[in-house]
PDB file of N, CA and C in Angstrom:
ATOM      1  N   UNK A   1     184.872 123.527  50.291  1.00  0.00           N
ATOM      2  CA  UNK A   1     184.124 124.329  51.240  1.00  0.00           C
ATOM      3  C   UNK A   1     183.066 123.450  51.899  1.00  0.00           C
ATOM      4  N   UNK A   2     183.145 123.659  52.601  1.00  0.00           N
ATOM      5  CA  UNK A   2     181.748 122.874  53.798  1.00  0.00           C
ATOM      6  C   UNK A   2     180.195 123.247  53.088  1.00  0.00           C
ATOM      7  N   UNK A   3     179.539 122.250  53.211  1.00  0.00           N
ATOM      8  CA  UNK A   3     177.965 122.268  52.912  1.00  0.00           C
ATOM      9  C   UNK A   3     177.505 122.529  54.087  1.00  0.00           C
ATOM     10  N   UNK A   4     175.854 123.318  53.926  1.00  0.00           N
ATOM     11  CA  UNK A   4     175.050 123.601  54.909  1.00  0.00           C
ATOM     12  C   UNK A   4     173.869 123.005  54.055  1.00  0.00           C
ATOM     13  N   UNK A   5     172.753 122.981  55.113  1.00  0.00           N
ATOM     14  CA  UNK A   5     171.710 123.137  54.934  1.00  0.00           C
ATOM     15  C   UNK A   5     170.857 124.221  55.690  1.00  0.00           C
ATOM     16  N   UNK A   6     169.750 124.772  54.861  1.00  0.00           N
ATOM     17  CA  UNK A   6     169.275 125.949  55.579  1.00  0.00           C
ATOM     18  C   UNK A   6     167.983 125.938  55.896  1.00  0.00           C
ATOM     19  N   UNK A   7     167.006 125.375  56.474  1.00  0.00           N
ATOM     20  CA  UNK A   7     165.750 125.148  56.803  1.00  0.00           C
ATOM     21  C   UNK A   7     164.535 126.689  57.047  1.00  0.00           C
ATOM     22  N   UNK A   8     163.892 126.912  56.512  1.00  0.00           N
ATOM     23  CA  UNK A   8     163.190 128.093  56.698  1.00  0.00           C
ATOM     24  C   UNK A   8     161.751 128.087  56.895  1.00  0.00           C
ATOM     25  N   UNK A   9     161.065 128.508  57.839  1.00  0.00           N
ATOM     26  CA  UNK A   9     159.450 128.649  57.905  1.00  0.00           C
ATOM     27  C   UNK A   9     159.569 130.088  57.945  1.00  0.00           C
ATOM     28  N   UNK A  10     158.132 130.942  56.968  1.00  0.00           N
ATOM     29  CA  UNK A  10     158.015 132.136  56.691  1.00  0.00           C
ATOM     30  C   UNK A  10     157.250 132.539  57.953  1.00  0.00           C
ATOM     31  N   UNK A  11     156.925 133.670  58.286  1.00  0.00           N
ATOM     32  CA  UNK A  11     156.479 134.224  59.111  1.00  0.00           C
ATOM     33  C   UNK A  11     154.839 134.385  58.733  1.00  0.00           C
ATOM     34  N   UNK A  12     154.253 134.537  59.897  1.00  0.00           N
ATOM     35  CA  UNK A  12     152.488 134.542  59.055  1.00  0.00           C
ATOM     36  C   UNK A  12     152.414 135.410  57.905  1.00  0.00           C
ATOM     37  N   UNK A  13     152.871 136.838  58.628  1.00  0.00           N
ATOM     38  CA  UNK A  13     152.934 138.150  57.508  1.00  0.00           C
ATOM     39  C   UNK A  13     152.796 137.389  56.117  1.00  0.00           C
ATOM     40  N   UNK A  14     154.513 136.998  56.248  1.00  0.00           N
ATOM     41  CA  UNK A  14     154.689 136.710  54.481  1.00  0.00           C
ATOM     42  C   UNK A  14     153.542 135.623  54.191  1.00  0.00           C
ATOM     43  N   UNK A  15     153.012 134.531  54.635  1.00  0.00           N
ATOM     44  CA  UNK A  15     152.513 133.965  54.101  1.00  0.00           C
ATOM     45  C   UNK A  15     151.568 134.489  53.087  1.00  0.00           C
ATOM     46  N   UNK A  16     150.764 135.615  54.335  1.00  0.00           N
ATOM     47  CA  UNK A  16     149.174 136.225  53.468  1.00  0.00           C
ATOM     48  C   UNK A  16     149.353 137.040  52.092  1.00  0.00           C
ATOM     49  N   UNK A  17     150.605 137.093  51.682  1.00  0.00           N
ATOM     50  CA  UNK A  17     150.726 138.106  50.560  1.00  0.00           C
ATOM     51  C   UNK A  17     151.630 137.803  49.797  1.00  0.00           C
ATOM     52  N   UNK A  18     151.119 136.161  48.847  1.00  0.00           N
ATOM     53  CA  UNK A  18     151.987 135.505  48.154  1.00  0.00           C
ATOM     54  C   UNK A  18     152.748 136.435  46.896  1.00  0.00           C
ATOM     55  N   UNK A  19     152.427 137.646  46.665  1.00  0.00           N
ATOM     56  CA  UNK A  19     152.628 138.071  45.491  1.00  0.00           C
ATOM     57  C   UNK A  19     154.097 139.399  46.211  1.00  0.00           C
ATOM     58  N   UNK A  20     153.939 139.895  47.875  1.00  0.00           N
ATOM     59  CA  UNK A  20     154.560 139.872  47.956  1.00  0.00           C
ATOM     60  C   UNK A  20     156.569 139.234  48.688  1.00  0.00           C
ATOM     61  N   UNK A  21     155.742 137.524  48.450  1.00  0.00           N
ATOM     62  CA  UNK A  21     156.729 136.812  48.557  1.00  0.00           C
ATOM     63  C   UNK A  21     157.699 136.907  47.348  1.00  0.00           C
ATOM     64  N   UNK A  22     157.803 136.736  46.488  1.00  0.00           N
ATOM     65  CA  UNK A  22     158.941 137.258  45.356  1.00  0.00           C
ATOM     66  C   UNK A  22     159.563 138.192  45.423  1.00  0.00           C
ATOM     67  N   UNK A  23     159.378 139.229  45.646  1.00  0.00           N
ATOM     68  CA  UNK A  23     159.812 140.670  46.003  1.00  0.00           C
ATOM     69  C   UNK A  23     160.998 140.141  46.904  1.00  0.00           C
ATOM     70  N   UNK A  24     160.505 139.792  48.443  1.00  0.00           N
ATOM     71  CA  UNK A  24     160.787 139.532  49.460  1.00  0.00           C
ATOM     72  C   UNK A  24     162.185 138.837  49.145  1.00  0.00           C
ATOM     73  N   UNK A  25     161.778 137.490  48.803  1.00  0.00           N
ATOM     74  CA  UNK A  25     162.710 136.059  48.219  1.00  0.00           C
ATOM     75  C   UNK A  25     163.942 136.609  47.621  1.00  0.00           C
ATOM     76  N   UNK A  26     163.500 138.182  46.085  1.00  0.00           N
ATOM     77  CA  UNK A  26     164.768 138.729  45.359  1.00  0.00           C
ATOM     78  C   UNK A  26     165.923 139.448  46.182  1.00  0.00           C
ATOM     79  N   UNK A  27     164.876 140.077  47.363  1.00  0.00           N
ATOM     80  CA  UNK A  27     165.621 141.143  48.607  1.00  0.00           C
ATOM     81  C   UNK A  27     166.883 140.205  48.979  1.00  0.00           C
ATOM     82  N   UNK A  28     165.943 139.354  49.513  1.00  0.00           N
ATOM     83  CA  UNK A  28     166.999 138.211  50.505  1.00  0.00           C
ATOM     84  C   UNK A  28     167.979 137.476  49.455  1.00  0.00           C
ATOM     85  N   UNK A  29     167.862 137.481  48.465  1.00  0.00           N
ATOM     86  CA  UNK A  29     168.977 136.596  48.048  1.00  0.00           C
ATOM     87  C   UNK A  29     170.032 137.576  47.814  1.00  0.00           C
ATOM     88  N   UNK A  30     170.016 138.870  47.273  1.00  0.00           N
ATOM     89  CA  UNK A  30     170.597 140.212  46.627  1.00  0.00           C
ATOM     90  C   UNK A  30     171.086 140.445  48.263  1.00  0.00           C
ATOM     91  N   UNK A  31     170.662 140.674  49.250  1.00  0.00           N
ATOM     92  CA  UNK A  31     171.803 140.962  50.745  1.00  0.00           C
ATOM     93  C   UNK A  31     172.526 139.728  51.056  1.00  0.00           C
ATOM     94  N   UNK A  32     172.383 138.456  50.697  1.00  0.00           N
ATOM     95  CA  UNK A  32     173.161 137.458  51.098  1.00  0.00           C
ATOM     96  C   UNK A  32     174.280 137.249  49.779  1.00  0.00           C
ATOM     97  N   UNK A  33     174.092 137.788  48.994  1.00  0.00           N
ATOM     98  CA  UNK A  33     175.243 138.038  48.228  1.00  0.00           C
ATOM     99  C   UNK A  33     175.907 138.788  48.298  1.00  0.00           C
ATOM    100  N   UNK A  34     175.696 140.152  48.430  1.00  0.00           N
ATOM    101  CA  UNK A  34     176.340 141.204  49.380  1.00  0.00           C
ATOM    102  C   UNK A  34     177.113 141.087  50.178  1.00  0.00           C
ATOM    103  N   UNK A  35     176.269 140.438  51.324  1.00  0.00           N
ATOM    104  CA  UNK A  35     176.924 140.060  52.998  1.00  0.00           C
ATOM    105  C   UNK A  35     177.833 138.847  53.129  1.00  0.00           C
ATOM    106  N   UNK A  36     177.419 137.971  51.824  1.00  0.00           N
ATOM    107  CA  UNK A  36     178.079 137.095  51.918  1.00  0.00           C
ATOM    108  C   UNK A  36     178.775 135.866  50.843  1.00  0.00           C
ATOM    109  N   UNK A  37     179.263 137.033  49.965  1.00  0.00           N
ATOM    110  CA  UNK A  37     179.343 136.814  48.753  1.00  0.00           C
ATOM    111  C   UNK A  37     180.432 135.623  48.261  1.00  0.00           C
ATOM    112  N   UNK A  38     181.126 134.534  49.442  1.00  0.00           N
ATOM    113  CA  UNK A  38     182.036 133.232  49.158  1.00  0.00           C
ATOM    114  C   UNK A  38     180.871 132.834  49.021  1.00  0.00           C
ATOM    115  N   UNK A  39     179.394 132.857  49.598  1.00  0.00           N
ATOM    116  CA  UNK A  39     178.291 131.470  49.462  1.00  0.00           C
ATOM    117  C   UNK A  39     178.273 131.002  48.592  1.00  0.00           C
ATOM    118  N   UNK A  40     178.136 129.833  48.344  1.00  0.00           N
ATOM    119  CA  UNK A  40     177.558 129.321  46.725  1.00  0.00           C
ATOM    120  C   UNK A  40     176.248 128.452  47.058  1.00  0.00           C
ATOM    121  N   UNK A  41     174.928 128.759  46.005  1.00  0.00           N
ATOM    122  CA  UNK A  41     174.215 127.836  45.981  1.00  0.00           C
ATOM    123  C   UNK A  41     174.004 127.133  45.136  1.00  0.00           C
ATOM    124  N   UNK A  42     173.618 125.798  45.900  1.00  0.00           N
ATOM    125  CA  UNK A  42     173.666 124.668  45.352  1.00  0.00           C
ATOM    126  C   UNK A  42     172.126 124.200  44.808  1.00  0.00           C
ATOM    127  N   UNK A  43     171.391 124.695  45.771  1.00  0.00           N
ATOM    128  CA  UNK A  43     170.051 124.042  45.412  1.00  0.00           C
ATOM    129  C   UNK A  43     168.416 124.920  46.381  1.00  0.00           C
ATOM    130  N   UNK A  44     167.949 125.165  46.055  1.00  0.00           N
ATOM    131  CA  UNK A  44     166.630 125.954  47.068  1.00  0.00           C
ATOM    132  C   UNK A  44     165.215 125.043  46.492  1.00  0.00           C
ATOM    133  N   UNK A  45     164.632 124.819  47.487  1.00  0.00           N
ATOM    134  CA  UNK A  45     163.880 123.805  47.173  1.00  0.00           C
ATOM    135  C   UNK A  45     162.567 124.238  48.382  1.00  0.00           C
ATOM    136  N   UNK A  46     160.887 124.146  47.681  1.00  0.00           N
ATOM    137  CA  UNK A  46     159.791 124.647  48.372  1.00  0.00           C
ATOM    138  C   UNK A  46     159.699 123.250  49.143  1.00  0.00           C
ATOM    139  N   UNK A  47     159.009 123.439  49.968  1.00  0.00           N
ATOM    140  CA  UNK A  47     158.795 122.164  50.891  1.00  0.00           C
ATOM    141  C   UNK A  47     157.172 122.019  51.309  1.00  0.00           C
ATOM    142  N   UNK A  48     157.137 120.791  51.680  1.00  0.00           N
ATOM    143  CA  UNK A  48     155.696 120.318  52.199  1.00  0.00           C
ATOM    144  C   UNK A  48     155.952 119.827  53.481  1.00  0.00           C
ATOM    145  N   UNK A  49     155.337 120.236  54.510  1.00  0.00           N
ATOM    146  CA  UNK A  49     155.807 119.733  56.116  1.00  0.00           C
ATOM    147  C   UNK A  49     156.019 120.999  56.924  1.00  0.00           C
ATOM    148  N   UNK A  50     156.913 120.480  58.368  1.00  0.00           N
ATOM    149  CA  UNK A  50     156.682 122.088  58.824  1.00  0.00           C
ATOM    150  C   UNK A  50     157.839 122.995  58.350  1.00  0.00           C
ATOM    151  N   UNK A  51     158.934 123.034  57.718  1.00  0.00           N
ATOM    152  CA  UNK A  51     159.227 124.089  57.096  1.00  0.00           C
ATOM    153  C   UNK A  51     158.877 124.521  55.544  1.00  0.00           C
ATOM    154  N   UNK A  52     159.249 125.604  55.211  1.00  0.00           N
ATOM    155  CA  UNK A  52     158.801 126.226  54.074  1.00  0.00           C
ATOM    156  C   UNK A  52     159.638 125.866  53.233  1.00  0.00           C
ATOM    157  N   UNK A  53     160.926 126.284  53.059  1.00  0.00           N
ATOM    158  CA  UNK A  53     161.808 126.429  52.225  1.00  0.00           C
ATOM    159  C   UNK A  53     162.904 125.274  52.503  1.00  0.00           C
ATOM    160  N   UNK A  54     164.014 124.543  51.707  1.00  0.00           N
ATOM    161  CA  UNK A  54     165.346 124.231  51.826  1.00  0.00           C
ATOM    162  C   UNK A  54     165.969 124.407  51.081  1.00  0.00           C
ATOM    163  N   UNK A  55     167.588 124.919  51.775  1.00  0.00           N
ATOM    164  CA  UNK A  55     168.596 125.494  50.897  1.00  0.00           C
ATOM    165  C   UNK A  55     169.190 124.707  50.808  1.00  0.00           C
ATOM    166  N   UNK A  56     169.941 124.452  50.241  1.00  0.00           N
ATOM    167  CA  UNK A  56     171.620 123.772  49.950  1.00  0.00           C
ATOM    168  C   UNK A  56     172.180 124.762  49.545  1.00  0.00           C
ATOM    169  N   UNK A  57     173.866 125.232  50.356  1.00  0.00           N
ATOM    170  CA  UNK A  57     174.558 126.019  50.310  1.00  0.00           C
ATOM    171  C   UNK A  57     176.267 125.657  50.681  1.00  0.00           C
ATOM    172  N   UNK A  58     177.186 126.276  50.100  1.00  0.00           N
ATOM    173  CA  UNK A  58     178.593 125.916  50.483  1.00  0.00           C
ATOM    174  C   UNK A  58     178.649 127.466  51.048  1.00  0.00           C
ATOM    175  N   UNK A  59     179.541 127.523  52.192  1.00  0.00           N
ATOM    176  CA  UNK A  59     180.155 128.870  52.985  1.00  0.00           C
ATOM    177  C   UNK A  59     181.859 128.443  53.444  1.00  0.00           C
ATOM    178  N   UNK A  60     182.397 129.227  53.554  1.00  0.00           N
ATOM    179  CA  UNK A  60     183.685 129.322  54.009  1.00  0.00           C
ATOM    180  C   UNK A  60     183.830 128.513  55.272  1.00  0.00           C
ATOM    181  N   UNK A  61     182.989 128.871  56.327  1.00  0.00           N
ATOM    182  CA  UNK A  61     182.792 128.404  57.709  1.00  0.00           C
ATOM    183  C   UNK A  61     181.647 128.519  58.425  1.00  0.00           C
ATOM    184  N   UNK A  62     181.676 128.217  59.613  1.00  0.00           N
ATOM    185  CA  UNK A  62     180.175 128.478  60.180  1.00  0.00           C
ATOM    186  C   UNK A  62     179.738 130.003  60.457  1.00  0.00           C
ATOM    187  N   UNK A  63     180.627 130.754  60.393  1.00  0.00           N
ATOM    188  CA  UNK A  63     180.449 132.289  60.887  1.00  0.00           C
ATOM    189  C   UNK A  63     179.759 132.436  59.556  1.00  0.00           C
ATOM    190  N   UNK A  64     179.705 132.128  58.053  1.00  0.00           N
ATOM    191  CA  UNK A  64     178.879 132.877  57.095  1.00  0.00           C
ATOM    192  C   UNK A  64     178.177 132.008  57.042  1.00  0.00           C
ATOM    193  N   UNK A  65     177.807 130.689  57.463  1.00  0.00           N
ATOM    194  CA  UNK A  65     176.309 129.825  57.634  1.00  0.00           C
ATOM    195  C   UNK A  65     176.098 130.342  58.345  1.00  0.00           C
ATOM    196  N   UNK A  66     176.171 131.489  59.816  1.00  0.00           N
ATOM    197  CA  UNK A  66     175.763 131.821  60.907  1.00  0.00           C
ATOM    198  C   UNK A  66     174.323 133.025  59.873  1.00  0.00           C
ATOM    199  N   UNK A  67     175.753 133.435  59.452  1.00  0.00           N
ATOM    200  CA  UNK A  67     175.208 135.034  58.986  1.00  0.00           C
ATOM    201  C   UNK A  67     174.160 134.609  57.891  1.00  0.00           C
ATOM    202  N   UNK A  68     173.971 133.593  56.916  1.00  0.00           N
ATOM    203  CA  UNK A  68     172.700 133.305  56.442  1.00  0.00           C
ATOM    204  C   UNK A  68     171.938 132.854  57.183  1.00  0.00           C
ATOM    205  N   UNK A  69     171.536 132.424  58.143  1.00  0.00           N
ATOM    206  CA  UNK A  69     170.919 132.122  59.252  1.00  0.00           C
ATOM    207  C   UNK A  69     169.946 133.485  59.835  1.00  0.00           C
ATOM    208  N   UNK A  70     170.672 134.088  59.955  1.00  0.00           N
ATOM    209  CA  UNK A  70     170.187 135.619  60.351  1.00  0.00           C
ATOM    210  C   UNK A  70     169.493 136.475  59.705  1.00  0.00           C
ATOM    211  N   UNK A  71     170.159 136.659  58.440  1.00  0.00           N
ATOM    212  CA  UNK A  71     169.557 137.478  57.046  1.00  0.00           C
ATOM    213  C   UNK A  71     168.661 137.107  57.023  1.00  0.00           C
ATOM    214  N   UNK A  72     168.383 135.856  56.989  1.00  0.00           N
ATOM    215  CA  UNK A  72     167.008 134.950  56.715  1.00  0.00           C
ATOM    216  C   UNK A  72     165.845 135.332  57.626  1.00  0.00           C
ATOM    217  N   UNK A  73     166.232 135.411  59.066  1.00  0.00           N
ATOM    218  CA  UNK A  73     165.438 135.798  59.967  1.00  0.00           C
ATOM    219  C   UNK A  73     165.168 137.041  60.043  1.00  0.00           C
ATOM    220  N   UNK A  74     166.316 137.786  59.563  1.00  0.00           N
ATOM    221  CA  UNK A  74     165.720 139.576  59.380  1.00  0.00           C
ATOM    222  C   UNK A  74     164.671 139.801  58.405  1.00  0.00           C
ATOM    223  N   UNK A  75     164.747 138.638  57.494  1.00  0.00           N
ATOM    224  CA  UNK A  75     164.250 139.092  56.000  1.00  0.00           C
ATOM    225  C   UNK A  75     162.678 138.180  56.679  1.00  0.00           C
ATOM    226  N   UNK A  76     162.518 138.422  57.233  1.00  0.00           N
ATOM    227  CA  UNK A  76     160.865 137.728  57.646  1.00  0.00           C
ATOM    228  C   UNK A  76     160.902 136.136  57.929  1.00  0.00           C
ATOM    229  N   UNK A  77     161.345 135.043  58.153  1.00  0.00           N
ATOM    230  CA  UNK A  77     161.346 134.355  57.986  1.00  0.00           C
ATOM    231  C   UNK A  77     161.137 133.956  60.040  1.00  0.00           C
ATOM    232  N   UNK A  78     160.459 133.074  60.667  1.00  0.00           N
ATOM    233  CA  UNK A  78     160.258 133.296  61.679  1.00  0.00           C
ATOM    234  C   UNK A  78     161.328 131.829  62.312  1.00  0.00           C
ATOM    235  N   UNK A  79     161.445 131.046  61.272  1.00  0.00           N
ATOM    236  CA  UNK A  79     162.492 129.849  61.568  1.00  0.00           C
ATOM    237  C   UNK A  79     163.604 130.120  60.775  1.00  0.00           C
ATOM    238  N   UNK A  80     164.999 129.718  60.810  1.00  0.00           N
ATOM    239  CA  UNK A  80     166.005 129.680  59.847  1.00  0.00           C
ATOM    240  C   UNK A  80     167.268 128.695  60.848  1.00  0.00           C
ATOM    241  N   UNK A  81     167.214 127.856  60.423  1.00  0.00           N
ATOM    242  CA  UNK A  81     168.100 126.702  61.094  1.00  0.00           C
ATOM    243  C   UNK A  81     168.974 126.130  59.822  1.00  0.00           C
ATOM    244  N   UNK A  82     170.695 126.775  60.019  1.00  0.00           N
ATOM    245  CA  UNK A  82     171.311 126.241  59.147  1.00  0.00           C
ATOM    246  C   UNK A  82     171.850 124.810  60.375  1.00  0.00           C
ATOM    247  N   UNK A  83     172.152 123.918  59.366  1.00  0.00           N
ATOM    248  CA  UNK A  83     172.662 122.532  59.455  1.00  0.00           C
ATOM    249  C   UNK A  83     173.999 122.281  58.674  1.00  0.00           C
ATOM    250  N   UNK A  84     175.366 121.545  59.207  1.00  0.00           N
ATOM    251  CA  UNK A  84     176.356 121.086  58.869  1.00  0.00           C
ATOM    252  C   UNK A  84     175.527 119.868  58.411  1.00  0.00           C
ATOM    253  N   UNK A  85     176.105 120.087  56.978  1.00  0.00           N
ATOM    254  CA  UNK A  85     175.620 118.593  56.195  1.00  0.00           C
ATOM    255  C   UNK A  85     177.130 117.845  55.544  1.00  0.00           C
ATOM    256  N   UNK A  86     177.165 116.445  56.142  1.00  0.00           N
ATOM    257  CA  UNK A  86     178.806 115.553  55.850  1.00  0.00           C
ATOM    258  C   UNK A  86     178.209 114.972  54.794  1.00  0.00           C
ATOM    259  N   UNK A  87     179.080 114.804  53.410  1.00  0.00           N
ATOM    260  CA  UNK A  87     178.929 114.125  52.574  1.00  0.00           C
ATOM    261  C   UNK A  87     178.851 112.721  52.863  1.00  0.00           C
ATOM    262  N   UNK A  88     178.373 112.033  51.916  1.00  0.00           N
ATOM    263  CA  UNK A  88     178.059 110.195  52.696  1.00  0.00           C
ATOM    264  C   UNK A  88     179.696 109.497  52.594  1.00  0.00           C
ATOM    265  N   UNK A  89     180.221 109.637  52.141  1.00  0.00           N
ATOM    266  CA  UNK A  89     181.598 109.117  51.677  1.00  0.00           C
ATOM    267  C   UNK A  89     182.254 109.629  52.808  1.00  0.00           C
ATOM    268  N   UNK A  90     182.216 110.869  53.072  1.00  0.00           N
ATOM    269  CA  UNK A  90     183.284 111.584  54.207  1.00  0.00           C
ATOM    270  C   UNK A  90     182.689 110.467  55.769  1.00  0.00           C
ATOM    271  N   UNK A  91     181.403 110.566  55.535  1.00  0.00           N
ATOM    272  CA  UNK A  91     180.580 109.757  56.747  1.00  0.00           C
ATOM    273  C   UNK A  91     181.159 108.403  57.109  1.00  0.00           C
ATOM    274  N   UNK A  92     181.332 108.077  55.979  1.00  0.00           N
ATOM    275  CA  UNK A  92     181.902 106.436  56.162  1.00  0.00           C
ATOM    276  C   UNK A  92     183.121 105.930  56.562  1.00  0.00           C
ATOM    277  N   UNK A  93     184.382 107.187  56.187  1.00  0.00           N
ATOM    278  CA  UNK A  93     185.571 107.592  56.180  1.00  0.00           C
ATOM    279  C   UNK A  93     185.772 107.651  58.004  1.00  0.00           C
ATOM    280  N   UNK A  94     184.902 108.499  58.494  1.00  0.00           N
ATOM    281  CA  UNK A  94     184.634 108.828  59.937  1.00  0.00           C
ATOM    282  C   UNK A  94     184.212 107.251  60.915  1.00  0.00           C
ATOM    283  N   UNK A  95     182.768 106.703  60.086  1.00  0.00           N
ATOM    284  CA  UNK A  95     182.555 105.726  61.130  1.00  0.00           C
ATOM    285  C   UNK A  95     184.121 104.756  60.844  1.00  0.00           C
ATOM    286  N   UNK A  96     184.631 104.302  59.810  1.00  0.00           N
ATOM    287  CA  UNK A  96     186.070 103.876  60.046  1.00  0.00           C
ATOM    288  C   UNK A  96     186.996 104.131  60.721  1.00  0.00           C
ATOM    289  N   UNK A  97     187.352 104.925  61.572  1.00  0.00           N
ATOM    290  CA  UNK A  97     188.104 105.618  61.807  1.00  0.00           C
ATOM    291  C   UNK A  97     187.458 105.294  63.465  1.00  0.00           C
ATOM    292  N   UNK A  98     186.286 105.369  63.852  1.00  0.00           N
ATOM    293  CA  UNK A  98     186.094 104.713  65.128  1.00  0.00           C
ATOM    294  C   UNK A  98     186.029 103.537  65.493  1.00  0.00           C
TER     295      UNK A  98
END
């Protein structure tokens, strides 16, 4: 299955009410399993810089990286930029090949 990456900045709201960021975080993961239950994650990680959050995620195709993309943004999040991420090996395979 294809890797994504999922980039997220929270919205001011969520920021001011760290206690109800957890709540929030359980919502969103519980509808993206729901909505999109081939995902697999790989890794979620807090960040320092301008986004908040990074995911590592496998999806079927880009239509269910689309749709975490979205959830994310429904669920408060004011950025959500998934990314096609190529393994380094597949990368090298490619620049060969040109």
């Amino acid at each position: 299955m294809p890797t994504y990456i999922l980039a997220t900045k929270l919205s001011s709201e969520l920021t001011k009410n760290p206690a109800l960021r957890e709540d929030i975080g359980k919502e969103w993961k519980a509808k993206i399993k729901s909505k999109c239950p081939k995902v697999k994650w790989l890794a979620h990680y807090a960040l320092l810089g301008p986004y908040d959050f990074l995911d590592i995620y496998e999806a079927p195709n880009e239509e269910e990286a689309a749709k975490v993309s979205m959830i994310t943004l429904a669920s408060g999040a004011s950025v959500a930029e998934s990314w096609t991420a190529i393994p380094y090996k597949r990368f090298l395979d490619i620049v060969k090949e040109i």
